[in-house]
C-alpha atoms as a PDB file:
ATOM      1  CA  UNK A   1     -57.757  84.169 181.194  1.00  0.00           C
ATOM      2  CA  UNK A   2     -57.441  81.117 183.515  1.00  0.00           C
ATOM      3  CA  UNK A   3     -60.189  79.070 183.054  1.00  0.00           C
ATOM      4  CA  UNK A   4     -61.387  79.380 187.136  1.00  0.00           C
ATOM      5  CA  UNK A   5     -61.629  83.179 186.439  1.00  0.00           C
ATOM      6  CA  UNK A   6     -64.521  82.538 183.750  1.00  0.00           C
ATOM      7  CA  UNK A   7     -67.510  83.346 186.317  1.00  0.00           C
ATOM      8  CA  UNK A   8     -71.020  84.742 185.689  1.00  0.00           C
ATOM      9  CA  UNK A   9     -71.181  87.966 187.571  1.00  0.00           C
ATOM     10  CA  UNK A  10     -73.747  87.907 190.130  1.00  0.00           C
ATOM     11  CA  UNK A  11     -77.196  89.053 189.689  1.00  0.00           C
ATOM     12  CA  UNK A  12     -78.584  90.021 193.182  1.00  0.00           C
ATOM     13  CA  UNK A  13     -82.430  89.530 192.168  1.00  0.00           C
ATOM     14  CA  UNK A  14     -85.506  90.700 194.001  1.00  0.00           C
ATOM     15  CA  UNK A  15     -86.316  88.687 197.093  1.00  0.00           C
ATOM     16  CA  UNK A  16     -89.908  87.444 195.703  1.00  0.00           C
ATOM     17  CA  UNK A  17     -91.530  85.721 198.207  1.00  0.00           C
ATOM     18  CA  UNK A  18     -94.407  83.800 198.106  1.00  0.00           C
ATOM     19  CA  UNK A  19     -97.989  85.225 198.585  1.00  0.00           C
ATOM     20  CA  UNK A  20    -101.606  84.320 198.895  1.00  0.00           C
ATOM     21  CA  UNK A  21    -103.549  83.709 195.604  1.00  0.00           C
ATOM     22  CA  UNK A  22    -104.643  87.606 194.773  1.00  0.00           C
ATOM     23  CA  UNK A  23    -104.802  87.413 191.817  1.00  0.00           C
ATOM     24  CA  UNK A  24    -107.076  84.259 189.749  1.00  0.00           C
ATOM     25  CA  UNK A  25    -104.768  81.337 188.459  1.00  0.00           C
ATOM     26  CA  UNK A  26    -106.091  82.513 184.288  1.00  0.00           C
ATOM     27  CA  UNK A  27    -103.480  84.563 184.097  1.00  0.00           C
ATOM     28  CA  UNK A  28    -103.169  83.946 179.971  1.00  0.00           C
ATOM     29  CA  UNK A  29    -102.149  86.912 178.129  1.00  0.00           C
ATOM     30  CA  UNK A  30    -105.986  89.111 177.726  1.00  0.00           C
ATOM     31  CA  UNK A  31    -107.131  87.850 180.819  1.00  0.00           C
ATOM     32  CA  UNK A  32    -106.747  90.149 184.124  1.00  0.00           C
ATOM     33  CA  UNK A  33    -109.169  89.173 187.037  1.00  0.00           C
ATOM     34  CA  UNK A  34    -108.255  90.907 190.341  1.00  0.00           C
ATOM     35  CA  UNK A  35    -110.899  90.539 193.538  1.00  0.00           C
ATOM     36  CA  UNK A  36    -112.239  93.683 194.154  1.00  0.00           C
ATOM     37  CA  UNK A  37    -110.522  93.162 197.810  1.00  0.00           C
ATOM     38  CA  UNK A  38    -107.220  93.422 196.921  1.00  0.00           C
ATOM     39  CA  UNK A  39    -105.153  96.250 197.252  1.00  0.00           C
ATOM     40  CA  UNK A  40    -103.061  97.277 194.138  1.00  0.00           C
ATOM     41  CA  UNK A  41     -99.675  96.675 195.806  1.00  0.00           C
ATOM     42  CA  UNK A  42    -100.530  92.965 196.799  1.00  0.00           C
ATOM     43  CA  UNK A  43    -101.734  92.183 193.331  1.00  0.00           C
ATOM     44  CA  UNK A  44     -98.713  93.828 191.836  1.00  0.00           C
ATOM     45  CA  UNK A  45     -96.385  91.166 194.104  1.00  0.00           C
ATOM     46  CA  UNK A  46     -98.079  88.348 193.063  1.00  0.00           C
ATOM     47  CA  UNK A  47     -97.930  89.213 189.472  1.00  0.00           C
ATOM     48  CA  UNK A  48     -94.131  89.977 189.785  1.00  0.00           C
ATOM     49  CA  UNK A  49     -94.170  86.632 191.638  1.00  0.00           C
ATOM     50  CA  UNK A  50     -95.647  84.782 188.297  1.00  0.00           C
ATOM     51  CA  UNK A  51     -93.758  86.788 186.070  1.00  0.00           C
ATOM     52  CA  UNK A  52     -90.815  85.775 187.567  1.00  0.00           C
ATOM     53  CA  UNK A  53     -91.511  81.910 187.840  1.00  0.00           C
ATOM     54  CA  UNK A  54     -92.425  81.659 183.796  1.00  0.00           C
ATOM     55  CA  UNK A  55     -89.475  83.392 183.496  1.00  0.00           C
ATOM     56  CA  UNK A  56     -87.471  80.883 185.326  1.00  0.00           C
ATOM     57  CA  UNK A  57     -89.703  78.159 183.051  1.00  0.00           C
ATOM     58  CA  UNK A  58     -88.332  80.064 180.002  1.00  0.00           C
ATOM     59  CA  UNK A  59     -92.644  80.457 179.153  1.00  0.00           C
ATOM     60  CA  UNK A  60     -91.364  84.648 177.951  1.00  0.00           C
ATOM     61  CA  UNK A  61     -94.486  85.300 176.922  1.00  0.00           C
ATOM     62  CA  UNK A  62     -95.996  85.129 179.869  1.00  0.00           C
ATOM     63  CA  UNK A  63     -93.474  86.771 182.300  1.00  0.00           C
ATOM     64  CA  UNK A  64     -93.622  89.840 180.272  1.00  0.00           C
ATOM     65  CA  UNK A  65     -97.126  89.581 180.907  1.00  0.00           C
ATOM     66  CA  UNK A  66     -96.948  89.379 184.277  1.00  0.00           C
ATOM     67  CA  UNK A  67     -94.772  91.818 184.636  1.00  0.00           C
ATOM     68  CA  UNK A  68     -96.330  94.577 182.917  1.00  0.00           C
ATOM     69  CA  UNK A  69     -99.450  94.032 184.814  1.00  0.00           C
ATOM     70  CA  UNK A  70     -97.159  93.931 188.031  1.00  0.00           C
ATOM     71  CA  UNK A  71     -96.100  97.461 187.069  1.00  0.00           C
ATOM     72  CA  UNK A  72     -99.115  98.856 185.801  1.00  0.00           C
ATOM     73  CA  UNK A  73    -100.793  97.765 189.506  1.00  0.00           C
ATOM     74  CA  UNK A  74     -97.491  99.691 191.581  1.00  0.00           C
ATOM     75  CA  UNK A  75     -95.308 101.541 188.869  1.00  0.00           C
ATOM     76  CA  UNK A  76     -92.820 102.615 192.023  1.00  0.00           C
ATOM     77  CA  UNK A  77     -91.986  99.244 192.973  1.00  0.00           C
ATOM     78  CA  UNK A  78     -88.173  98.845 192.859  1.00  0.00           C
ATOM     79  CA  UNK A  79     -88.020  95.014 192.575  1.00  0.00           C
ATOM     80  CA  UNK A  80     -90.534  95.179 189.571  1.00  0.00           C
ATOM     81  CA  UNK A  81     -88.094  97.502 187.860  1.00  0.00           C
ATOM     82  CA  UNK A  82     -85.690  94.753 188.669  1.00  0.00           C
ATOM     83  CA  UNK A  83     -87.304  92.155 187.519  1.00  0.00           C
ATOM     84  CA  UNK A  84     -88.659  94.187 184.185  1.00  0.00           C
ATOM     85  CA  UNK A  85     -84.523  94.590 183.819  1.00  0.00           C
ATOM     86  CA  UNK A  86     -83.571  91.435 183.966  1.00  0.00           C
ATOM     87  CA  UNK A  87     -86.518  90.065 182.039  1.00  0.00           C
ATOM     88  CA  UNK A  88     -85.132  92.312 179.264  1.00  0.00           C
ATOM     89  CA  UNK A  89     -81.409  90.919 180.147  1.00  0.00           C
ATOM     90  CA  UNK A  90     -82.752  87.256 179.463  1.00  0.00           C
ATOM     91  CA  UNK A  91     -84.588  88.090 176.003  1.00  0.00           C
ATOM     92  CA  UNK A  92     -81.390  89.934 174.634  1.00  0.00           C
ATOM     93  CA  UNK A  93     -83.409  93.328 174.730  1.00  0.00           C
ATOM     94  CA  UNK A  94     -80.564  94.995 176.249  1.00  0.00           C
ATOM     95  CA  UNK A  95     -81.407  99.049 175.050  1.00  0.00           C
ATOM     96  CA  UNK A  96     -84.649  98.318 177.022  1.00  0.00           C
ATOM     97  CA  UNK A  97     -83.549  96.353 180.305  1.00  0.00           C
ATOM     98  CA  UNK A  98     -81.310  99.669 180.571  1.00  0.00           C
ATOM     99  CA  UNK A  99     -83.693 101.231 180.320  1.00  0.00           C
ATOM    100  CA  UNK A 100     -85.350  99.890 183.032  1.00  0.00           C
ATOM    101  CA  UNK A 101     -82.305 100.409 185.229  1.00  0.00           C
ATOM    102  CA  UNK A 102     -82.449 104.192 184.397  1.00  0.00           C
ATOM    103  CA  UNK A 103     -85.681 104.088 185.805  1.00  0.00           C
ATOM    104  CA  UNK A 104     -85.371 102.868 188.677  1.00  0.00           C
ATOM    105  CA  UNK A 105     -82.583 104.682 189.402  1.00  0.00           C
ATOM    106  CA  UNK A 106     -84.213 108.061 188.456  1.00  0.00           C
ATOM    107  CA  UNK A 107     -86.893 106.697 190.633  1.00  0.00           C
ATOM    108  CA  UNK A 108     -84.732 106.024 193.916  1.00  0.00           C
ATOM    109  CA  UNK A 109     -81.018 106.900 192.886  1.00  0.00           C
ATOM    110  CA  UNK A 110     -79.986 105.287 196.571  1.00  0.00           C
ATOM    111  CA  UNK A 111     -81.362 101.782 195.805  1.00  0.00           C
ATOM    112  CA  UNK A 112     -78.441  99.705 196.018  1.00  0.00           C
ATOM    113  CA  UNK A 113     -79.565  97.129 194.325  1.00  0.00           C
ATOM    114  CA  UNK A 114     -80.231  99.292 191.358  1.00  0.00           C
ATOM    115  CA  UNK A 115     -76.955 100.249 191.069  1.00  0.00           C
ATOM    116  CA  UNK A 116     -75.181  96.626 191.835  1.00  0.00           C
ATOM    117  CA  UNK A 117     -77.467  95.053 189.091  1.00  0.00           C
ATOM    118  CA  UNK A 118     -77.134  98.106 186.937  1.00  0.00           C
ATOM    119  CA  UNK A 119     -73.189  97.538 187.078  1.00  0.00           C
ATOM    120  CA  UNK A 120     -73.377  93.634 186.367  1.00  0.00           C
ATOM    121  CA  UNK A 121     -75.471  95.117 183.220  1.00  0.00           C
ATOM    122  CA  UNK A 122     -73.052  97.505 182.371  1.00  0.00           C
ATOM    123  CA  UNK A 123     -69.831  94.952 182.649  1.00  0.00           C
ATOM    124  CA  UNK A 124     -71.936  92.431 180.948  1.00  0.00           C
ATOM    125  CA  UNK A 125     -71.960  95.113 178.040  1.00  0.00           C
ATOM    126  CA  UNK A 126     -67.632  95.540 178.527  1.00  0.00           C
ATOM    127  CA  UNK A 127     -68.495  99.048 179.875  1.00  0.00           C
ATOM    128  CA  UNK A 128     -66.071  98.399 182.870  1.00  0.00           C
ATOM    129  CA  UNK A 129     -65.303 102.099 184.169  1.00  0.00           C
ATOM    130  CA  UNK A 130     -69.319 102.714 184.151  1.00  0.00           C
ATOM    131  CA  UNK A 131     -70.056  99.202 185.944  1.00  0.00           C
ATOM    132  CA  UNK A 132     -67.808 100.342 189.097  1.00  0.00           C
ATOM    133  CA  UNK A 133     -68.958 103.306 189.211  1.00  0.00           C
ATOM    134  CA  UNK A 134     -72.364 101.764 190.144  1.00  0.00           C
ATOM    135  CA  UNK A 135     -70.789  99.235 192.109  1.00  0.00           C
ATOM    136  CA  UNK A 136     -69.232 101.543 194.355  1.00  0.00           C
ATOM    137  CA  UNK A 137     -72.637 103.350 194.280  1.00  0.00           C
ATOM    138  CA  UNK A 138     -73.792 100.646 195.930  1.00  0.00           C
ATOM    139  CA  UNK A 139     -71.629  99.897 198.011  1.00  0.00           C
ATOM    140  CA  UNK A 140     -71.725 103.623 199.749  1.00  0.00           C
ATOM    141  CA  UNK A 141     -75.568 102.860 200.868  1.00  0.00           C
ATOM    142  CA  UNK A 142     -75.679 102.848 204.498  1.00  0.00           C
ATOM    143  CA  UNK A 143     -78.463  99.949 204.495  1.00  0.00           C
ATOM    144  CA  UNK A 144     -76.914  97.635 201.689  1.00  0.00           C
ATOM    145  CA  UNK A 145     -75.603  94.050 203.602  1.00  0.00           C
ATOM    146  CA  UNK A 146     -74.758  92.689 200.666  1.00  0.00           C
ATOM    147  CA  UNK A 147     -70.969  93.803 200.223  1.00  0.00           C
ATOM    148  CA  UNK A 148     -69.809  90.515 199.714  1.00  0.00           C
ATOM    149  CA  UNK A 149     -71.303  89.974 196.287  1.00  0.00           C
ATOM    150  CA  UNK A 150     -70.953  93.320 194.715  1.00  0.00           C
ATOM    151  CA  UNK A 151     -67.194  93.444 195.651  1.00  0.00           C
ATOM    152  CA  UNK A 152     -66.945  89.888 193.978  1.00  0.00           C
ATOM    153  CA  UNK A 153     -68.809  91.517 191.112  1.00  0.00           C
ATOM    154  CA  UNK A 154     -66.408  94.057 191.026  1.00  0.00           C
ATOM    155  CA  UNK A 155     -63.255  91.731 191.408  1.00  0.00           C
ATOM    156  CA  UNK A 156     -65.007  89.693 188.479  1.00  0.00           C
ATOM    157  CA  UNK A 157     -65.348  92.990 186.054  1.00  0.00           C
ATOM    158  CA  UNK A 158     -62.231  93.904 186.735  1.00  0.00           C
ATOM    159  CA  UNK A 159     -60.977  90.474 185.677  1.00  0.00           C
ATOM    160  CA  UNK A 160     -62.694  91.297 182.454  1.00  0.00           C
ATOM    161  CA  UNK A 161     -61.005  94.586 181.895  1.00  0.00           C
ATOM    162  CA  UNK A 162     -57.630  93.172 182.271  1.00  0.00           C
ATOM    163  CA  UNK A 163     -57.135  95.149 186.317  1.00  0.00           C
ATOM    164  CA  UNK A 164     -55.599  92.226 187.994  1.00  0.00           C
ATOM    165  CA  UNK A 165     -54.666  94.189 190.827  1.00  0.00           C
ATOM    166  CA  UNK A 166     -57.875  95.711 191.517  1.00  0.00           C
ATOM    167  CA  UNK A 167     -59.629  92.267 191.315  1.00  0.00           C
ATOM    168  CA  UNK A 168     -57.332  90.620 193.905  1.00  0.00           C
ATOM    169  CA  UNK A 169     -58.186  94.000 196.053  1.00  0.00           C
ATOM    170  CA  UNK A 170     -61.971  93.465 195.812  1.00  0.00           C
ATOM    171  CA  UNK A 171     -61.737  89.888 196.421  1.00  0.00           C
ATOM    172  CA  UNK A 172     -59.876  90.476 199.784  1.00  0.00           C
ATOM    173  CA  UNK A 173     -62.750  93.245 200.690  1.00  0.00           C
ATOM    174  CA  UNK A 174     -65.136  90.252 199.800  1.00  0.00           C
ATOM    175  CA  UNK A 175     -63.391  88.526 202.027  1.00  0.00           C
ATOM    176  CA  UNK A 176     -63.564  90.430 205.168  1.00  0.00           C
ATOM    177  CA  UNK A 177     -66.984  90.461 204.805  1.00  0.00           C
ATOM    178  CA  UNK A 178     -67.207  86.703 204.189  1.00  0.00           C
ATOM    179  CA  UNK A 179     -63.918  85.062 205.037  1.00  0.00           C
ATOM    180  CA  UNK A 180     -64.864  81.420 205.053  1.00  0.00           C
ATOM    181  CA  UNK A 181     -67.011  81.522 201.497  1.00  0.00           C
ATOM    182  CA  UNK A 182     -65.456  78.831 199.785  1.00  0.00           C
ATOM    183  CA  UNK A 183     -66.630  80.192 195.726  1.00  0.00           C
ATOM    184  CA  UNK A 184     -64.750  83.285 197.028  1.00  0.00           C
ATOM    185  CA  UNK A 185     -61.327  81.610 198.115  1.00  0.00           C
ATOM    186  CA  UNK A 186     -61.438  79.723 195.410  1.00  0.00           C
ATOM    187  CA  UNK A 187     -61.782  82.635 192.764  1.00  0.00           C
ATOM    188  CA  UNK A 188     -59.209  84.414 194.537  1.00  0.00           C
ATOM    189  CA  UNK A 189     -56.768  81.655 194.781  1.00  0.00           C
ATOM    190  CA  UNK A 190     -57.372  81.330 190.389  1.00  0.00           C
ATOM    191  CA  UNK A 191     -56.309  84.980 190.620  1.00  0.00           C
ATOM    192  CA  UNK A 192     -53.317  84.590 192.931  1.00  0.00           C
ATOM    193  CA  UNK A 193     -52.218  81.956 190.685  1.00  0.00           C
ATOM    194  CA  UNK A 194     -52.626  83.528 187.613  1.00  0.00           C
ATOM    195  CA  UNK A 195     -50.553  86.699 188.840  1.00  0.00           C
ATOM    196  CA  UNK A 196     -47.626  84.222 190.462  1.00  0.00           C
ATOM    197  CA  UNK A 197     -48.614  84.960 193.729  1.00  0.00           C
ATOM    198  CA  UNK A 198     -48.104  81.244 195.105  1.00  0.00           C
ATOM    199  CA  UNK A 199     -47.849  82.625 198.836  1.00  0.00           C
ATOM    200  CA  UNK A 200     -51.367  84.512 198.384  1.00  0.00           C
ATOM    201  CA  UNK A 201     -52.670  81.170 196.509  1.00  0.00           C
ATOM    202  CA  UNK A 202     -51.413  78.950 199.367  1.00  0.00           C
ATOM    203  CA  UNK A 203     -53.244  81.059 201.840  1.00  0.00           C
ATOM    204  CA  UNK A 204     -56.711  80.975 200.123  1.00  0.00           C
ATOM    205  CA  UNK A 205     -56.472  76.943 199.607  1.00  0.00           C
ATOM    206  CA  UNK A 206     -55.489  76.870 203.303  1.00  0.00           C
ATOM    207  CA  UNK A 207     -58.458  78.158 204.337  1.00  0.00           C
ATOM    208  CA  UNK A 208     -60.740  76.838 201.903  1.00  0.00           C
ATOM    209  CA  UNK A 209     -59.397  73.394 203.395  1.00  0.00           C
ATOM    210  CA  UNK A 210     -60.691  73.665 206.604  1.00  0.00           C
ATOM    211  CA  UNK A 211     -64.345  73.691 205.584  1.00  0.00           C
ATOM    212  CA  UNK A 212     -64.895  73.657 202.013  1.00  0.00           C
ATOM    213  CA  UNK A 213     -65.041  70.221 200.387  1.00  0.00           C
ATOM    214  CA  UNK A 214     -63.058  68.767 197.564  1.00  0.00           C
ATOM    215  CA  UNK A 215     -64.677  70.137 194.087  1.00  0.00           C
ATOM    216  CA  UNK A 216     -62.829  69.800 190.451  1.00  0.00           C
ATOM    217  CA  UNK A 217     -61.906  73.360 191.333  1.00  0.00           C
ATOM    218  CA  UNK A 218     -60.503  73.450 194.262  1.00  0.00           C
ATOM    219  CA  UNK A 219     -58.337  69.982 193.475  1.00  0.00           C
ATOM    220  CA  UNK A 220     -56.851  71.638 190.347  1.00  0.00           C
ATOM    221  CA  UNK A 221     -55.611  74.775 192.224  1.00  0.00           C
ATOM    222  CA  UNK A 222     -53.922  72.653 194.260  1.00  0.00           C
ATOM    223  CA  UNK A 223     -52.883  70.738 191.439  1.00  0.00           C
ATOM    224  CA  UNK A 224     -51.603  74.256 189.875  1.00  0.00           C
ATOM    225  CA  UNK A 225     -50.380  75.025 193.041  1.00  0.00           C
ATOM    226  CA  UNK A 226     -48.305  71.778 193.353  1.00  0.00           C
ATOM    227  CA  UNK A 227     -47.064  72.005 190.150  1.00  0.00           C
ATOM    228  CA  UNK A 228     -45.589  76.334 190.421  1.00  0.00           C
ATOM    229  CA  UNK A 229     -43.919  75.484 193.385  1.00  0.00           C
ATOM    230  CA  UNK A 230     -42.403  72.780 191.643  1.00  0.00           C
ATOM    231  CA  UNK A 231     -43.793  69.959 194.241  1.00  0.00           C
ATOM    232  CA  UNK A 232     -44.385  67.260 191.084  1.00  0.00           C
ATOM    233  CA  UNK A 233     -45.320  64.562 194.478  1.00  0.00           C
ATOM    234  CA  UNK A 234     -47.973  66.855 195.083  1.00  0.00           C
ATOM    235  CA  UNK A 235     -48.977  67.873 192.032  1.00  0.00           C
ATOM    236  CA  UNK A 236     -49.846  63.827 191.070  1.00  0.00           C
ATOM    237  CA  UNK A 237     -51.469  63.053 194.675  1.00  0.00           C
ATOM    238  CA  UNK A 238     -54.137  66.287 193.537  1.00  0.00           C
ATOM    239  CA  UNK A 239     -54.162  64.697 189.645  1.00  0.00           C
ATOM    240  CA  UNK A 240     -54.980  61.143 191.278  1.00  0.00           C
ATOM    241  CA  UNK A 241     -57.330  62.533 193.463  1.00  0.00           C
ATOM    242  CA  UNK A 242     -59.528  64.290 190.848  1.00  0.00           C
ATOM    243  CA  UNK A 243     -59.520  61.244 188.465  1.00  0.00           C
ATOM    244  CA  UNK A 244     -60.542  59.094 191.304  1.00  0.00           C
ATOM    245  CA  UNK A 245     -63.101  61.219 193.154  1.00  0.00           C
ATOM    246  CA  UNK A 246     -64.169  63.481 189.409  1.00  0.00           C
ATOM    247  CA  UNK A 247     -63.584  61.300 186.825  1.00  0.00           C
ATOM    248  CA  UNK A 248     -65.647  62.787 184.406  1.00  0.00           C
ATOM    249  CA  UNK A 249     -64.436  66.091 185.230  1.00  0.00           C
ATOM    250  CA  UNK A 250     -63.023  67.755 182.468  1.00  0.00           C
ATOM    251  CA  UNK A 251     -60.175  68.951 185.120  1.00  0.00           C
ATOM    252  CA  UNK A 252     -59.510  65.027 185.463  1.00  0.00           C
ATOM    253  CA  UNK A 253     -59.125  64.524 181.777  1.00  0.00           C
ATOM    254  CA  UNK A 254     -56.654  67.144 181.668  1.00  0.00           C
ATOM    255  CA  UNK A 255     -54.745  65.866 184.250  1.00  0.00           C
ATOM    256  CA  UNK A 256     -54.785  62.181 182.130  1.00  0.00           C
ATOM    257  CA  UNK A 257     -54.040  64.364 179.012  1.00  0.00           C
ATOM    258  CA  UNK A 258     -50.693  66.148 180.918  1.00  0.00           C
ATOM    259  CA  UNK A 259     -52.082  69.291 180.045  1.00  0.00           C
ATOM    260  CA  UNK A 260     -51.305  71.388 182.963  1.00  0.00           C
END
């Protein structure tokens, strides 16, 4: 697989946001003290909120913690399922983050996010048919606004499970949704080039040009570009460009090795 096609899949996490202090700043594992005032769905954000920022600290101990409490406070949460998920996803526990996908989608089968994180699970695990299944699930939700990613996701699992075509399909619904996103063009463009598709791969860097700004990426397609079209003028003003402007790019020390 061409080395620009080698993406994480997007994980469209809960939108945690920050709230007032509900719950006491002793949160250590055995200690649990809630004011009396506070309704059982506030506490249960917060928690999910501190479960999710030791998680991001890598302190496991105490997001799982957190997050059980956060579930135990409002069990029908959606975005604590979520989280619980991809808590699971992080600490290699991957029978019971599915677990916690089934849930939530036995919970609320029409939660699109459920289903788009569910597939990125599921593709993760080289179940590709399954993952775009949910995918599409997602997609077919009336309130979901987040098409872009979830057809990139799809585009990215299909990479995985050797559907060219259907990748470079996704990636242009992606791209009606979000034409001028450079990490899209740029993904697509790897994908044009890696199916011969210069004409497609010209397109994408054109437009990436007009508002995306040089990156060891984008310099290399070009470079790639340059170099199928047989443009070797080209290909050297994109090779001198990335060892000047990314030297320590490992793109640039390919281009000083001649492998490309």
């Amino acid at each position: 697989m061409n080395e620009h096609m080698k993406k994480s899949i997007l994980f469209v996490a809960a939108i945690l946001l920050g709230l007032p202090g509900c719950v006491t700043e002793t949160t250590f594992v055995g200690k649990d003290t809630v004011r009396s005032d506070v309704d059982r769905q506030t506490a249960a954000k917060t928690r999910l909120n501190l479960g999710m920022g030791y998680l991001d600290k890598g302190d496991m101990t105490q997001a799982k913690f957190n997050l059980e409490k956060a579930y135990q406070f409002d069990p029908h949460n959606p975005d604590i399922h979520l989280a619980k998920a991809y808590y699971y996803q992080k600490v290699g526990d991957y029978k019971s983050a599915e677990a916690s996908y089934l849930s939530l989608i036995e919970l609320n089968g029409e939660n699109p996010d459920a289903h788009n994180n569910y597939g990125v699970f599921l593709c993760g695990q080289k179940r590709y048919a399954e993952a775009d299944k949910h995918f599409q699930l997602a997609l077919a939700q009336p309130e979901y606004i987040r098409m872009d990613d979830t057809y990139e996701n799809g585009a990215v699992c299909a990479i995985q499970a050797g559907n060219k075509a259907k990748a470079a399909e996704y990636y242009d619904l992606a791209l009606g949704y979000s034409p001028s996103r450079g990490k899209l063009l740029l993904e697509a463009a790897a994908l044009a080039l890696d199916m011969n598709n210069t004409g497609k791969a010209a397109g994408y860097l054109q437009r990436y040009s007009k508002g995306g700004k040089n990156t060891p990426q984008s310099l290399w397609l070009h470079l790639e570009l340059a170099q199928n079209q047989g443009e070797l003028a080209e290909l050297h003003k994109f090779g001198n460009q990335l060892v000047q402007q990314f030297p320590k790019s490992d793109q640039a020390k390919r281009y000083l090795n001649n492998d490309y």
